[in-house]
Protein backbone atom coordinates (compact mmCIF):
# COMPACT_ATOMS: atom_id res chain seq x y z
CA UNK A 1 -29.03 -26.51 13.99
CA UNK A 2 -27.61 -29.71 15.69
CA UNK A 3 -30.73 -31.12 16.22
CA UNK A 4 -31.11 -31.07 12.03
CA UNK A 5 -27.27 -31.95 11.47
CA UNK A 6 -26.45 -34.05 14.51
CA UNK A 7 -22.66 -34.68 13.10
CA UNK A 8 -22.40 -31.25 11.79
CA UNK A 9 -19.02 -29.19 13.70
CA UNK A 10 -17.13 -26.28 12.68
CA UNK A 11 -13.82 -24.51 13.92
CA UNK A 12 -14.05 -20.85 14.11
CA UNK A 13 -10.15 -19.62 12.90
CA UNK A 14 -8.59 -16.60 14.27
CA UNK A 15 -7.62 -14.13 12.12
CA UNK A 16 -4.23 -14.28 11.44
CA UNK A 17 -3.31 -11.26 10.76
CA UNK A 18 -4.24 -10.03 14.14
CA UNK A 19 -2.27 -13.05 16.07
CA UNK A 20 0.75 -13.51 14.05
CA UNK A 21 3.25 -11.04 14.23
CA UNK A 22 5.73 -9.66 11.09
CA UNK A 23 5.55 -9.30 7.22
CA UNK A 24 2.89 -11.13 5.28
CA UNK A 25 5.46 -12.82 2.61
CA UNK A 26 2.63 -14.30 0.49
CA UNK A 27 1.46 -10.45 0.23
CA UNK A 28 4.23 -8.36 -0.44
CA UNK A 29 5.12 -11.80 -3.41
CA UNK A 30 1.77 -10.65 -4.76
CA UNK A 31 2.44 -6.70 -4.93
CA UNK A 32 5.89 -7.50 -6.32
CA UNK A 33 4.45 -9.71 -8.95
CA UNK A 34 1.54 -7.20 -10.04
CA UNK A 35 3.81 -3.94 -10.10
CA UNK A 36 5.35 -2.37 -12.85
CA UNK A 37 8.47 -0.59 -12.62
CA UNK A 38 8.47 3.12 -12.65
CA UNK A 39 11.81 5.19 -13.52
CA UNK A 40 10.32 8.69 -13.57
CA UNK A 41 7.49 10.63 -11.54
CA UNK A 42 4.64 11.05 -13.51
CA UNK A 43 1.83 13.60 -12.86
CA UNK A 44 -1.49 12.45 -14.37
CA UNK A 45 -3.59 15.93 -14.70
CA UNK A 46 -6.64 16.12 -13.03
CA UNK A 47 -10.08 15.63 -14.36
CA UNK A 48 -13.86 16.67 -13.84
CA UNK A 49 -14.28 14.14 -11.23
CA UNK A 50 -10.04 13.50 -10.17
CA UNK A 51 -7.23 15.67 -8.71
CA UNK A 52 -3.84 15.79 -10.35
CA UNK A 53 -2.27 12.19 -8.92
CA UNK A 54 1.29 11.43 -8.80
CA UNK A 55 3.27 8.82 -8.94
CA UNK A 56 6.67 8.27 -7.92
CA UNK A 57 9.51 6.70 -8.97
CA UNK A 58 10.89 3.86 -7.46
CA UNK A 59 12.54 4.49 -4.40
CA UNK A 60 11.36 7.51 -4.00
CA UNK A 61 10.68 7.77 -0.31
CA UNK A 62 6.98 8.02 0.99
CA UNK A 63 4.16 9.03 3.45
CA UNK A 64 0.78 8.27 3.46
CA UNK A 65 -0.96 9.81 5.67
CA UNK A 66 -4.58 8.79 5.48
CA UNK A 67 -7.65 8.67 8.23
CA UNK A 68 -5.78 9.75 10.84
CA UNK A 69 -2.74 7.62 10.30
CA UNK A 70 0.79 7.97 9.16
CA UNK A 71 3.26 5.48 7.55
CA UNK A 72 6.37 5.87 5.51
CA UNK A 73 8.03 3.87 2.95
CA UNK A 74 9.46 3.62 -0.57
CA UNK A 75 7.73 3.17 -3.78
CA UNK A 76 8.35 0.58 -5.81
CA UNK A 77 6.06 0.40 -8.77
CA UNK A 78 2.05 1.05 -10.56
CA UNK A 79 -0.52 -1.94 -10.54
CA UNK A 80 -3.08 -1.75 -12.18
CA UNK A 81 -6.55 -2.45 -10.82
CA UNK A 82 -10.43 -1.86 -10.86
CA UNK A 83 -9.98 1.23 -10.16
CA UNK A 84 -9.85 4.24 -12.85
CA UNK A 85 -6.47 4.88 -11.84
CA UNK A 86 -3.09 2.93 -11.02
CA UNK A 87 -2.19 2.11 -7.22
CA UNK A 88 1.34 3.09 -5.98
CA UNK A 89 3.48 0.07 -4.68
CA UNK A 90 4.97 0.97 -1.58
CA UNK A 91 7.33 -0.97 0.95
CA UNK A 92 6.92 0.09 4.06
CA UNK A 93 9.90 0.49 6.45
CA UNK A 94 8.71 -2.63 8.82
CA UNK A 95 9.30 -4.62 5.65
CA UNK A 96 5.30 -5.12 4.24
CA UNK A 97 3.58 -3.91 1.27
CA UNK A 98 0.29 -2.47 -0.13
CA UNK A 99 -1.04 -1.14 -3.20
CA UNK A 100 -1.91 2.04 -2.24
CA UNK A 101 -3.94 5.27 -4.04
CA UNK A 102 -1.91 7.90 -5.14
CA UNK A 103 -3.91 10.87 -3.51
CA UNK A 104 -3.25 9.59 0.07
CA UNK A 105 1.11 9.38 -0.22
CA UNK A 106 3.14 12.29 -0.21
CA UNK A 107 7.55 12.48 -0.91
CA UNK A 108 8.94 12.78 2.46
CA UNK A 109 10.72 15.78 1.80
CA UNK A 110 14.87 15.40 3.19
CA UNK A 111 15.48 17.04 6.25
CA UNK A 112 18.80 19.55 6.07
CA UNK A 113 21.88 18.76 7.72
CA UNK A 114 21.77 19.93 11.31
CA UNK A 115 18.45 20.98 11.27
CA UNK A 116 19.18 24.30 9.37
CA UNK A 117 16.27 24.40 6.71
C-alpha cells in the first residue's frame, strides 16, 4: 500500500467507549429526545409470531435481564423504531440510557419491610 500511496497515513482511534469511563451524555440526549412519555402500563397482546409485551410507565422501576446479564433501572418512555414494536426507555441506575425491547425487562417487584414477604 505505501509503495502505491507514498504520503498516504492513518490513525487507528480507540474506542471510546471502552477507555473513557461514565455516562455517554450525547446518548442518553438522544433517548430523551426520541421517547415518548408513558403514564400508564400498557400490555400489547401477543400475536402469531409475538408474546404479550409490556410496557411500563414512567418510573416504574426495572430489570432486564438478558444473555446472561442483569441491570436495573427506571423507565422513562416508548421510541419508536424499525422494529415491529416500540423500545422501552430505561435509565439505568449508573446514570446511562438505552432503548431497550420490552420482552427482555421485568418490574422489580418491592421487597417487604424487614424481609417478611
Amino acid at each position: 500500500m505505501n509503495r502505491l500511496f507514498p504520503d498516504l497515513s492513518w490513525k487507528v482511534e480507540p474506542d471510546r467507549r471502552m477507555n473513557i469511563p461514565g455516562v455517554d451524555e450525547d446518548k442518553v440526549a438522544d433517548i430523551v429526545i426520541r421517547a415518548r412519555p408513558l403514564t400508564s402500563d400498557v400490555t400489547r397482546p401477543a400475536t402469531m409470531f409475538d408474546p404479550a409485551l409490556t410496557y411500563y410507565a414512567d418510573g416504574t422501576h426495572v430489570v432486564m435481564r438478558a444473555q446472561g446479564t442483569e441491570r436495573s433501572g427506571h423507565a422513562f418512555g416508548l421510541a419508536e423504531g424499525a422494529a415491529p414494536y416500540c423500545f422501552q426507555a430505561v435509565r439505568w441506575d449508573d446514570g446511562g440510557a438505552d432503548l431497550v425491547a420490552p420482552h427482555v425487562l421485568h418490574r422489580v417487584e418491592n421487597q417487604a419491610q424487614d424481609g417478611v414477604a
